[in-house]
C-alpha atoms as a PDB file:
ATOM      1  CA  UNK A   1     -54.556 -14.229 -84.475  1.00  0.00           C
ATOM      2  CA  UNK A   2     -56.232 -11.704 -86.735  1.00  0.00           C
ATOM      3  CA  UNK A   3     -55.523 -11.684 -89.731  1.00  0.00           C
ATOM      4  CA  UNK A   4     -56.586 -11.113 -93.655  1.00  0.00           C
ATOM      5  CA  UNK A   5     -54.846 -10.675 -97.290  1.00  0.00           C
ATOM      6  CA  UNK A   6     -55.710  -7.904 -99.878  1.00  0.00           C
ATOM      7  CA  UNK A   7     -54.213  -5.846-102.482  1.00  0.00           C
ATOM      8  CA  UNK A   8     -53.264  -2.174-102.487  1.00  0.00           C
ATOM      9  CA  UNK A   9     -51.501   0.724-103.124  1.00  0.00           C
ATOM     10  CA  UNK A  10     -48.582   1.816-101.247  1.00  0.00           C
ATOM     11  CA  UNK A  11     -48.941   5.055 -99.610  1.00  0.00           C
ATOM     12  CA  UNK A  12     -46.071   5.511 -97.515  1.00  0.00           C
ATOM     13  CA  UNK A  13     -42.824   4.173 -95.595  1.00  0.00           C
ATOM     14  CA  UNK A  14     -41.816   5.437 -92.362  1.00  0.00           C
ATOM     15  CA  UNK A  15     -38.491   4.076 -90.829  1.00  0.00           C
ATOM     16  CA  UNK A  16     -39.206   2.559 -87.563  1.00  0.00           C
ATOM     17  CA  UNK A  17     -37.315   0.530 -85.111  1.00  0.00           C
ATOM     18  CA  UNK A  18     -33.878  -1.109 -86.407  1.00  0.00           C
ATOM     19  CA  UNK A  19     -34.350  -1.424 -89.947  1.00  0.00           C
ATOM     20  CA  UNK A  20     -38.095  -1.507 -90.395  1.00  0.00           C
ATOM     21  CA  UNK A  21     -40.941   0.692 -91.343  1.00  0.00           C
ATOM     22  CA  UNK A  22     -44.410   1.392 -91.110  1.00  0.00           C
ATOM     23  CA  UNK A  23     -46.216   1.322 -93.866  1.00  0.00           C
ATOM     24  CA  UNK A  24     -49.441   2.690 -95.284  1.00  0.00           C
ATOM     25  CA  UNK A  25     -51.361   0.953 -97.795  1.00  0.00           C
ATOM     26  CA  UNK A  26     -54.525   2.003 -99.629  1.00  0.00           C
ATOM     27  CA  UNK A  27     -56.499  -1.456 -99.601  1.00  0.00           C
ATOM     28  CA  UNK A  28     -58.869  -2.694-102.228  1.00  0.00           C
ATOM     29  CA  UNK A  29     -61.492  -4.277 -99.467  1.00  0.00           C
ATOM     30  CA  UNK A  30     -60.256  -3.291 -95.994  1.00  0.00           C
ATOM     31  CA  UNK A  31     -59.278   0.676 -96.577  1.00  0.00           C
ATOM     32  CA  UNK A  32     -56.450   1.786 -95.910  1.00  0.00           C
ATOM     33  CA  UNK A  33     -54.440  -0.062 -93.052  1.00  0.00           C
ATOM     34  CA  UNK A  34     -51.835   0.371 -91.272  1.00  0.00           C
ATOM     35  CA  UNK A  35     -48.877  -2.437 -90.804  1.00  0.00           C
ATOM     36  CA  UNK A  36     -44.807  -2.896 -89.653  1.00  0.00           C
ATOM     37  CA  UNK A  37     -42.436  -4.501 -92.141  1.00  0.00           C
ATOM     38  CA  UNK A  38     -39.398  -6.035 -91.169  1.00  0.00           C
ATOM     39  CA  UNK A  39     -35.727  -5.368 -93.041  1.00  0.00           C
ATOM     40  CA  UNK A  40     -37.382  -2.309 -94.895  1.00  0.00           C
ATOM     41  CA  UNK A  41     -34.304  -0.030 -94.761  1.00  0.00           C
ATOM     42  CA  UNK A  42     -32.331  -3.047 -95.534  1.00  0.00           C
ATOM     43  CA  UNK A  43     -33.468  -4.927 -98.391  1.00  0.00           C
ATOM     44  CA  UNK A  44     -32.822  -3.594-101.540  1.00  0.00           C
ATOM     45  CA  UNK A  45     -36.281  -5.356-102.924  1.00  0.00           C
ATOM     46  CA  UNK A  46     -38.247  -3.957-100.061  1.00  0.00           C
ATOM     47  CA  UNK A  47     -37.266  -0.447-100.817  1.00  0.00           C
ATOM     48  CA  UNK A  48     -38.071  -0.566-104.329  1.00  0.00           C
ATOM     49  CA  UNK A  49     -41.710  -2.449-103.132  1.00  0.00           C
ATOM     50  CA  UNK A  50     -42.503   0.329-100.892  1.00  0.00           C
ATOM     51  CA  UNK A  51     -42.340   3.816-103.439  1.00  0.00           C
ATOM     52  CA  UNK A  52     -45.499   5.545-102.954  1.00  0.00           C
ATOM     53  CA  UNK A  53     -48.184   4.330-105.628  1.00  0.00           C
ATOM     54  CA  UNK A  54     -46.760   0.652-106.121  1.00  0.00           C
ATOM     55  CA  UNK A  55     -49.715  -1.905-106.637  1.00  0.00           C
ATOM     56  CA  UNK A  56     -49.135  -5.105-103.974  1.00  0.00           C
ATOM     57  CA  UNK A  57     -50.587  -7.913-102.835  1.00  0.00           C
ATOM     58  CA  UNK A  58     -50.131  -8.620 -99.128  1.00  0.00           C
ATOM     59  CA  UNK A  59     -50.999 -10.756 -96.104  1.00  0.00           C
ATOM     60  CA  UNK A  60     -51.544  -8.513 -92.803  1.00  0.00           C
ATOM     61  CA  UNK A  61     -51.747 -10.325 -89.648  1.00  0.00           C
ATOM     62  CA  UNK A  62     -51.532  -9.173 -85.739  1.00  0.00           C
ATOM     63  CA  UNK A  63     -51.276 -11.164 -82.247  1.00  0.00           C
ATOM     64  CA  UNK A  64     -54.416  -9.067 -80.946  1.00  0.00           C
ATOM     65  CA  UNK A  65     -56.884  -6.848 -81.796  1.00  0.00           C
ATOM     66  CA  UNK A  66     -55.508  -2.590 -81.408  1.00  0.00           C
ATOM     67  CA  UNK A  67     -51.913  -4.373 -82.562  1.00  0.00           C
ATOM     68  CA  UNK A  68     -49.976  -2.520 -85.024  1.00  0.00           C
ATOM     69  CA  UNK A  69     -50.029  -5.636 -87.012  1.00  0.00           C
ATOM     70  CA  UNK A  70     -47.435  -6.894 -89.718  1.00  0.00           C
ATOM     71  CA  UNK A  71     -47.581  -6.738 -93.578  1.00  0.00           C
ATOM     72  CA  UNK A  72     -45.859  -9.269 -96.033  1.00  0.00           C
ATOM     73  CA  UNK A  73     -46.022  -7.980 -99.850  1.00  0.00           C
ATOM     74  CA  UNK A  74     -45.399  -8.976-102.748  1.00  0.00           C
ATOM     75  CA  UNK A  75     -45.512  -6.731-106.029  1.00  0.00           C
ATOM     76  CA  UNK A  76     -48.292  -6.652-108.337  1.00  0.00           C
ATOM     77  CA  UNK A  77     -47.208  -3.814-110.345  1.00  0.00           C
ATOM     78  CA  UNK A  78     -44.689  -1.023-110.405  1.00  0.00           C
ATOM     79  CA  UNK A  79     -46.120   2.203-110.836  1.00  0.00           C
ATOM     80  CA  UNK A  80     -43.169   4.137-109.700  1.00  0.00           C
ATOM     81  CA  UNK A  81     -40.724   2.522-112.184  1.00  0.00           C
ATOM     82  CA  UNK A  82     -42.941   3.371-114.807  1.00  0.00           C
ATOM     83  CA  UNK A  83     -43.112   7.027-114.555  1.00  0.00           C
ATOM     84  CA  UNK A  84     -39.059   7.729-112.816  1.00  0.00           C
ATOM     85  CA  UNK A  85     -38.300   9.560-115.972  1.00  0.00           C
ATOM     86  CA  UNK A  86     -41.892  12.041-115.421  1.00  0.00           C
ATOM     87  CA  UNK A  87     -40.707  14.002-112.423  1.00  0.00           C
ATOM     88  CA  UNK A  88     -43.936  15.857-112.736  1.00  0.00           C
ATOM     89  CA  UNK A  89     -45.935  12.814-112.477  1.00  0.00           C
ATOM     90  CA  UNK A  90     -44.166  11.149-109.966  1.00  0.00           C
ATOM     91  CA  UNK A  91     -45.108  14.781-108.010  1.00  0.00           C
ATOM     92  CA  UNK A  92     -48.762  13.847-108.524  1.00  0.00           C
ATOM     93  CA  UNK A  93     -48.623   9.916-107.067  1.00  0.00           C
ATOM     94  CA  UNK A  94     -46.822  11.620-104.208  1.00  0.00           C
ATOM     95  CA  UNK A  95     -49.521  14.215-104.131  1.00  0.00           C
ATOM     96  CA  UNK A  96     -52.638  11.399-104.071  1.00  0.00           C
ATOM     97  CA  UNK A  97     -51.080   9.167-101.885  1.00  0.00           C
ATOM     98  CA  UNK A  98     -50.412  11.552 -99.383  1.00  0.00           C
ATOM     99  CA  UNK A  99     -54.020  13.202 -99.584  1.00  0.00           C
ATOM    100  CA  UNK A 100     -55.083   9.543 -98.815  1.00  0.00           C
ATOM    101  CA  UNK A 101     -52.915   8.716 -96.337  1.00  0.00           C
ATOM    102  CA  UNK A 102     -53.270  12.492 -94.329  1.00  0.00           C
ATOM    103  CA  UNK A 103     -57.200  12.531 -94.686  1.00  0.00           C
ATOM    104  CA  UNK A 104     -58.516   8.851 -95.233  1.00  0.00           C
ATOM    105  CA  UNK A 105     -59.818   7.226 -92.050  1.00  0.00           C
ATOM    106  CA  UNK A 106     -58.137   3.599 -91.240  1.00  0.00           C
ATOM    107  CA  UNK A 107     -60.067   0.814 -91.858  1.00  0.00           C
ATOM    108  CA  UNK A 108     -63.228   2.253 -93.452  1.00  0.00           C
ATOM    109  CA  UNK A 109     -64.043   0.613 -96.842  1.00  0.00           C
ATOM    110  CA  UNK A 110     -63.664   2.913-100.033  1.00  0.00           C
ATOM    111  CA  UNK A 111     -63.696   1.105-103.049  1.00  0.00           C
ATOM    112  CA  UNK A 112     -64.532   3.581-104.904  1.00  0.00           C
ATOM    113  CA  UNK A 113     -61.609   5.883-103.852  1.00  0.00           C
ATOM    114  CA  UNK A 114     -59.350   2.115-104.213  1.00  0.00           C
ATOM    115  CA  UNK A 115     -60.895   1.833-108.018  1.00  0.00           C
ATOM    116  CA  UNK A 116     -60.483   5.566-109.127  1.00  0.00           C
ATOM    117  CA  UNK A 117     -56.558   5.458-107.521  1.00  0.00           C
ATOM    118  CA  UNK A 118     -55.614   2.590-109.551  1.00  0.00           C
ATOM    119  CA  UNK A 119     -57.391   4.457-112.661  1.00  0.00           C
ATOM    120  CA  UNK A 120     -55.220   7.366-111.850  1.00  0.00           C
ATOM    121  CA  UNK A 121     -51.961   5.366-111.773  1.00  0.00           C
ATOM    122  CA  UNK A 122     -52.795   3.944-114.773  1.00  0.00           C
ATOM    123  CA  UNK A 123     -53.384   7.521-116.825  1.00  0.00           C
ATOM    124  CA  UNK A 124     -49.840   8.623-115.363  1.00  0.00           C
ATOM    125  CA  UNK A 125     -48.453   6.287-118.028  1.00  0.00           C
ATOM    126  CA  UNK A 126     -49.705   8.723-120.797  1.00  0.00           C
ATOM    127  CA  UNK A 127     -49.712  12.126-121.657  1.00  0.00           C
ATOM    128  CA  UNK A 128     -53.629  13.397-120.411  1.00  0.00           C
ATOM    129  CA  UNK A 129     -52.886  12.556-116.864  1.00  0.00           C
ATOM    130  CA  UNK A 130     -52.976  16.342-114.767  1.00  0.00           C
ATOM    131  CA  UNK A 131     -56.684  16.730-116.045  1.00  0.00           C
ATOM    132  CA  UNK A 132     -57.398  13.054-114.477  1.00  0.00           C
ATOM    133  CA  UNK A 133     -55.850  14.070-111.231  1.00  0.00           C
ATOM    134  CA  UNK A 134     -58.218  17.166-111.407  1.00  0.00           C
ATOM    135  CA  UNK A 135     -60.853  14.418-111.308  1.00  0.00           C
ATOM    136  CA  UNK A 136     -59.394  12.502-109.193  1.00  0.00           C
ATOM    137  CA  UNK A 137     -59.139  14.817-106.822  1.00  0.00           C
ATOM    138  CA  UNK A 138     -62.495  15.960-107.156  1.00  0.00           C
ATOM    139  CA  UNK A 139     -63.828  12.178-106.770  1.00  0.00           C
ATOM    140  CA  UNK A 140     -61.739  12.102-103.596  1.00  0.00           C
ATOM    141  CA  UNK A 141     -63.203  15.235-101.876  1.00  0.00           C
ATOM    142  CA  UNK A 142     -66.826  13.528-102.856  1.00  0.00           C
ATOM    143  CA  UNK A 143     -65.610  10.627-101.055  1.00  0.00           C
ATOM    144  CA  UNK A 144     -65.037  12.209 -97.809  1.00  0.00           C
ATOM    145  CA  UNK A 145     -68.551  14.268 -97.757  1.00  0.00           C
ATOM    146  CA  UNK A 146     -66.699  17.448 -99.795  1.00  0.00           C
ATOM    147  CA  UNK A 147     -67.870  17.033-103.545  1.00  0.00           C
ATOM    148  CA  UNK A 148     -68.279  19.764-106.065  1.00  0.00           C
ATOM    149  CA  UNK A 149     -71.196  19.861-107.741  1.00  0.00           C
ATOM    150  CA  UNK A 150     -70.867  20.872-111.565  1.00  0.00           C
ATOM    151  CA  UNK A 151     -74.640  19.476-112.462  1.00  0.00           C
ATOM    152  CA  UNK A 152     -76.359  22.566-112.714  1.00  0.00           C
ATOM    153  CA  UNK A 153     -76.291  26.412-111.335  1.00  0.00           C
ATOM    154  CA  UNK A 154     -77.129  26.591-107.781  1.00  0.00           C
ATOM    155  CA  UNK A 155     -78.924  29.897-108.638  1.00  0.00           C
ATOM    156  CA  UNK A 156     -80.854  29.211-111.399  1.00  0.00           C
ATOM    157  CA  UNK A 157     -80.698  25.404-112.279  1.00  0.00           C
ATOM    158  CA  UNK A 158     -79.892  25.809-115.648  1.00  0.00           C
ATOM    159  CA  UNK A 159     -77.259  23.543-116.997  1.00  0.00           C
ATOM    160  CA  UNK A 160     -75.190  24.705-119.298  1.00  0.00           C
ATOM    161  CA  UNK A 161     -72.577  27.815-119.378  1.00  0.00           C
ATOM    162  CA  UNK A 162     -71.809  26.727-115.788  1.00  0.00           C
ATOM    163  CA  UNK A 163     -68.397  29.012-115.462  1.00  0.00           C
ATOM    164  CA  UNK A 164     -67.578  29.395-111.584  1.00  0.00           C
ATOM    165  CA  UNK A 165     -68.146  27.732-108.495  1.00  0.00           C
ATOM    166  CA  UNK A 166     -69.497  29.183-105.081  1.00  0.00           C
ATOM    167  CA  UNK A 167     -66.198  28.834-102.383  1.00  0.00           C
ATOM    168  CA  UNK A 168     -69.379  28.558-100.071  1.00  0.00           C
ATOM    169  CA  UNK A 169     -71.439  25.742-101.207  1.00  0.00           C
ATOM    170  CA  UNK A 170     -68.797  23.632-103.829  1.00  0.00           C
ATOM    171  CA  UNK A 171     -72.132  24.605-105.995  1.00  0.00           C
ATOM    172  CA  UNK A 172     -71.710  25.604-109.719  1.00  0.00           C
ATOM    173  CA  UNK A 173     -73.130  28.980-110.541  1.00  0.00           C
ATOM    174  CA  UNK A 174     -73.998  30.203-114.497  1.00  0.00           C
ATOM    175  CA  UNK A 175     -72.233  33.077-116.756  1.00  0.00           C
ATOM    176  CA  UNK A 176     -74.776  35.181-115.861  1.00  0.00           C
ATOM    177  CA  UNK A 177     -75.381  34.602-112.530  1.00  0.00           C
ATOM    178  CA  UNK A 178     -71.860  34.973-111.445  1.00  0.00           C
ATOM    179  CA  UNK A 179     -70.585  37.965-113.677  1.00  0.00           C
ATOM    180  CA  UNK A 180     -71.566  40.632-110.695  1.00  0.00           C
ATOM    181  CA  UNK A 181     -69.637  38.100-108.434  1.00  0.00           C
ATOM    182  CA  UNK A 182     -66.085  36.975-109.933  1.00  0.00           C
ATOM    183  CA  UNK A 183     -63.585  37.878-107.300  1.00  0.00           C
ATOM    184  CA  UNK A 184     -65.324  36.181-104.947  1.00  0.00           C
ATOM    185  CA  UNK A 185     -65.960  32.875-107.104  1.00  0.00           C
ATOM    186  CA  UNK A 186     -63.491  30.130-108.338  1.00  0.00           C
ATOM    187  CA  UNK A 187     -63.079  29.412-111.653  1.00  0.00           C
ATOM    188  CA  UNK A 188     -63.947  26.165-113.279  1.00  0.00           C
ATOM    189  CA  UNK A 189     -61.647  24.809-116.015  1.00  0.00           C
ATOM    190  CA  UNK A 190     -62.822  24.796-119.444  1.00  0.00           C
ATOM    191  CA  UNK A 191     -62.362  20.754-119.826  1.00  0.00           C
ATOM    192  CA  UNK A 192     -64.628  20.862-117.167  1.00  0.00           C
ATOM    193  CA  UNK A 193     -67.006  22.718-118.690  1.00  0.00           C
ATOM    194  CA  UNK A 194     -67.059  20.485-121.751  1.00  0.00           C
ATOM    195  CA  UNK A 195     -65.034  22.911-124.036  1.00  0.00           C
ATOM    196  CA  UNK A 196     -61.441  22.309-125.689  1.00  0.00           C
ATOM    197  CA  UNK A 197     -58.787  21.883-123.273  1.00  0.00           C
ATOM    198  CA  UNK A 198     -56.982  25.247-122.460  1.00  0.00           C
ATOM    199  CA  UNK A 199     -53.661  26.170-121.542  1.00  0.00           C
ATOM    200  CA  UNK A 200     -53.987  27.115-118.002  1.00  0.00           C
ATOM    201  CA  UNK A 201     -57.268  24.341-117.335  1.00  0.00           C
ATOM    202  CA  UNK A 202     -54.703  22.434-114.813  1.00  0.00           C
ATOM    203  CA  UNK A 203     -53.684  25.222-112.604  1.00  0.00           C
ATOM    204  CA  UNK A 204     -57.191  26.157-112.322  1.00  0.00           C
ATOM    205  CA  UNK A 205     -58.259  23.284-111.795  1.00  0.00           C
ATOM    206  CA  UNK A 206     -55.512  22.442-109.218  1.00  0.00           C
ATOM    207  CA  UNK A 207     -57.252  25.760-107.213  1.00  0.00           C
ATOM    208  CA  UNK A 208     -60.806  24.529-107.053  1.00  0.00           C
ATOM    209  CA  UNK A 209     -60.087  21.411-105.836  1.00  0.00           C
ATOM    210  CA  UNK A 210     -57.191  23.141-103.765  1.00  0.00           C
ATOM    211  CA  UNK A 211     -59.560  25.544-101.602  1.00  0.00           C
ATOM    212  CA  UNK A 212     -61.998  22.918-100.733  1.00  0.00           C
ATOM    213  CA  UNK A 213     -59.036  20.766 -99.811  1.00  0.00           C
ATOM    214  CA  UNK A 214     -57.745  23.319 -97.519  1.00  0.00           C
ATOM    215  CA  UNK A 215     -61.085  24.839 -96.151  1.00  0.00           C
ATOM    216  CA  UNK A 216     -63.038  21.585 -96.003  1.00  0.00           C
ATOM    217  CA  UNK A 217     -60.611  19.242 -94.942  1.00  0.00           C
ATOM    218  CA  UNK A 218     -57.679  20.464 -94.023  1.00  0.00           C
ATOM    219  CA  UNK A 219     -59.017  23.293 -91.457  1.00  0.00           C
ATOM    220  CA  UNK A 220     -61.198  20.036 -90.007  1.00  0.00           C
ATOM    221  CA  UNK A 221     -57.927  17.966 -89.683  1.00  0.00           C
ATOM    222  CA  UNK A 222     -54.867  18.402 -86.656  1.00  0.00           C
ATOM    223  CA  UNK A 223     -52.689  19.384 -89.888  1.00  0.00           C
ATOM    224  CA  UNK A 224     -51.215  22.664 -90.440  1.00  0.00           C
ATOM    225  CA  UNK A 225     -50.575  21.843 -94.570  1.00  0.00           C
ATOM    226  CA  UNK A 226     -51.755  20.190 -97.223  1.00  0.00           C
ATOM    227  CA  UNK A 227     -48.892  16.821 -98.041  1.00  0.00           C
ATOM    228  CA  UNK A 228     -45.628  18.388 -99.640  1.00  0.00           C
ATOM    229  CA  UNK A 229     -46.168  16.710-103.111  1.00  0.00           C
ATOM    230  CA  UNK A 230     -50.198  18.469-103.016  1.00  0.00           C
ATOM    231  CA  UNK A 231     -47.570  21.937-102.502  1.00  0.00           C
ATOM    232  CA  UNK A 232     -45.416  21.238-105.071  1.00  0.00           C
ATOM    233  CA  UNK A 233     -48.606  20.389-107.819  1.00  0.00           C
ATOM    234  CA  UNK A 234     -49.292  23.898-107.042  1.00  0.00           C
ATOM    235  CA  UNK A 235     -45.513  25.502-107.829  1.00  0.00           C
ATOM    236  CA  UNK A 236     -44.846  22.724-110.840  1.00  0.00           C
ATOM    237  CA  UNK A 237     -47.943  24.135-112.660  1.00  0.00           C
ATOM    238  CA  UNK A 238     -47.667  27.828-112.232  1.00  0.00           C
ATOM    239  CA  UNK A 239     -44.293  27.880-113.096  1.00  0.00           C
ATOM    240  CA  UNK A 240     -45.171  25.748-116.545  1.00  0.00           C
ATOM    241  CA  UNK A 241     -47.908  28.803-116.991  1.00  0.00           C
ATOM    242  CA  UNK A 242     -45.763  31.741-116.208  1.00  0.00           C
ATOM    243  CA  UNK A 243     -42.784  29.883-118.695  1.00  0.00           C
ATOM    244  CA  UNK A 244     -45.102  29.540-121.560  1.00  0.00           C
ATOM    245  CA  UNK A 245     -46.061  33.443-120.877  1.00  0.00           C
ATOM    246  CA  UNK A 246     -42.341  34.589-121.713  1.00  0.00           C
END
C-alpha cells in the first residue's frame, strides 16, 4: 500500500460518488495531491474542514500506484472562519487556491509556493493583505517559469525609476525609456516601485500579474478562463476604484 502523511492547504471539494468528494490539497512536502474523502457531503465537520484555504494535517494512502488514493484530515487551522466576515478576502483565498489548483502540476514539490500560501493566509487576517496577494501572485508566476522581473530596466539597466513593464519579456523598463511606449506597456504599482501606497496600486497591480496569468499560463493550459474568484479580484477592485471616484 502506498502511502504518506503531510500537511496542507485545502484547495478544493468536488462532490463525487454518494456522499464523497475529491479533494485538492496544496501539500507542504509532496505538492499538491489529489485524494477521495468519504461522508464529505454528509458530515457537518467535514464540510467545514474542506473550505478552500483551511490548513490540515492528513494521512493519504492508495491500494496501488495511478490509484486515486484516500485522504483522512484533521484541522490544523481555520483560515476560512477567520476571514467569513471579509467577503473580499475570502474572494482572494478562492482566487489563490484556484490558481494553484488550475495551473500547479500534481505531485511536483513546491515549497516555496507551500511557504508563501500559508504567508498569504496569514496576512488575510489584517488589513495590508491585496498588496501581499499582488506578491503572491507574482511569486507564483516565478514558480511556474513566468516571473516578473522588477530588478532593473531591461533597456538600460539602471535601477531605479523603474515605472512599466514590457507585456513581452515580464522585464521592467525605466521612466525614460518607456515614455515613447505607454500604451503598449503595463503599469507597475507604486508600492512596487518603493513609493507610498496609492489608491489604485491593487487594481494595477491585479493587471500585471493578470496578463501574464492569462498570456503565459492560461493560453498554455486546456482552460478557456482564469478560476472565477481570479474574475471576481478583477470586478471587486475596479468597482472599489470607480466608487471612491464619485
Amino acid at each position: 500500500m502506498n502511502h504518506f502523511s503531510d500537511q496542507g492547504i485545502i484547495l478544493s471539494a468536488r462532490p463525487h460518488g454518494e456522499g464523497g468528494a475529491v479533494v485538492h490539497i496544496l501539500s507542504e512536502n509532496h505538492g499538491k495531491c489529489s485524494g477521495y474523502v468519504n461522508g464529505a457531503q454528509s458530515s457537518s465537520r467535514l464540510k467545514s474542514l474542506l473550505q478552500k484555504g483551511n490548513i490540515v494535517s492528513f494521512e493519504w494512502s492508495s491500494k496501488a500506484e495511478g490509484q486515486l488514493g484516500r485522504f483522512d484530515l484533521e484541522m490544523e487551522e481555520g483560515t476560512a472562519t477567520s476571514i467569513m466576515d471579509t467577503p473580499k478576502a475570502i474572494t482572494a483565498v478562492q482566487s489563490a487556491c484556484g490558481l494553484i489548483d488550475m495551473f500547479l502540476p500534481d505531485r511536483e514539490s513546491h515549497p516555496a509556493l507551500y511557504n508563501g500560501t500559508q504567508a498569504l493566509l496569514q496576512a488575510m487576517k489584517g488589513d495590508e493583505w491585496p498588496a501581499v496577494y499582488i506578491v503572491w501572485e507574482m511569486a507564483f508566476l516565478k514558480e511556474l517559469g513566468y516571473g516578473i522581473d522588477l530588478s532593473k530596466c531591461a533597456v538600460t539597466g539602471a535601477t531605479d525609476n523603474l515605472t512599466h513593464v514590457s507585456p513581452k519579456t515580464g522585464r521592467a523598463v525605466c521612466s525614460e525609456e518607456a515614455a515613447p511606449y505607454l500604451p503598449k506597456l503595463i503599469e507597475i504599482p507604486q508600492f512596487l516601485q518603493g513609493n507610498d501606497f496609492a489608491d489604485d496600486d491593487i487594481e494595477k497591480g491585479l493587471k500585471m500579474t493578470g496578463y501574464f496569468l492569462v498570456h503565459r499560463l492560461l493560453q498554455q493550459s486546456s482552460f478557456t478562463e482564469l478560476p472565477n474568484g481570479r474574475v471576481q479580484m478583477d470586478e471587486n477592485f475596479s468597482v472599489e476604484k470607480a466608487k471612491k471616484s464619485l
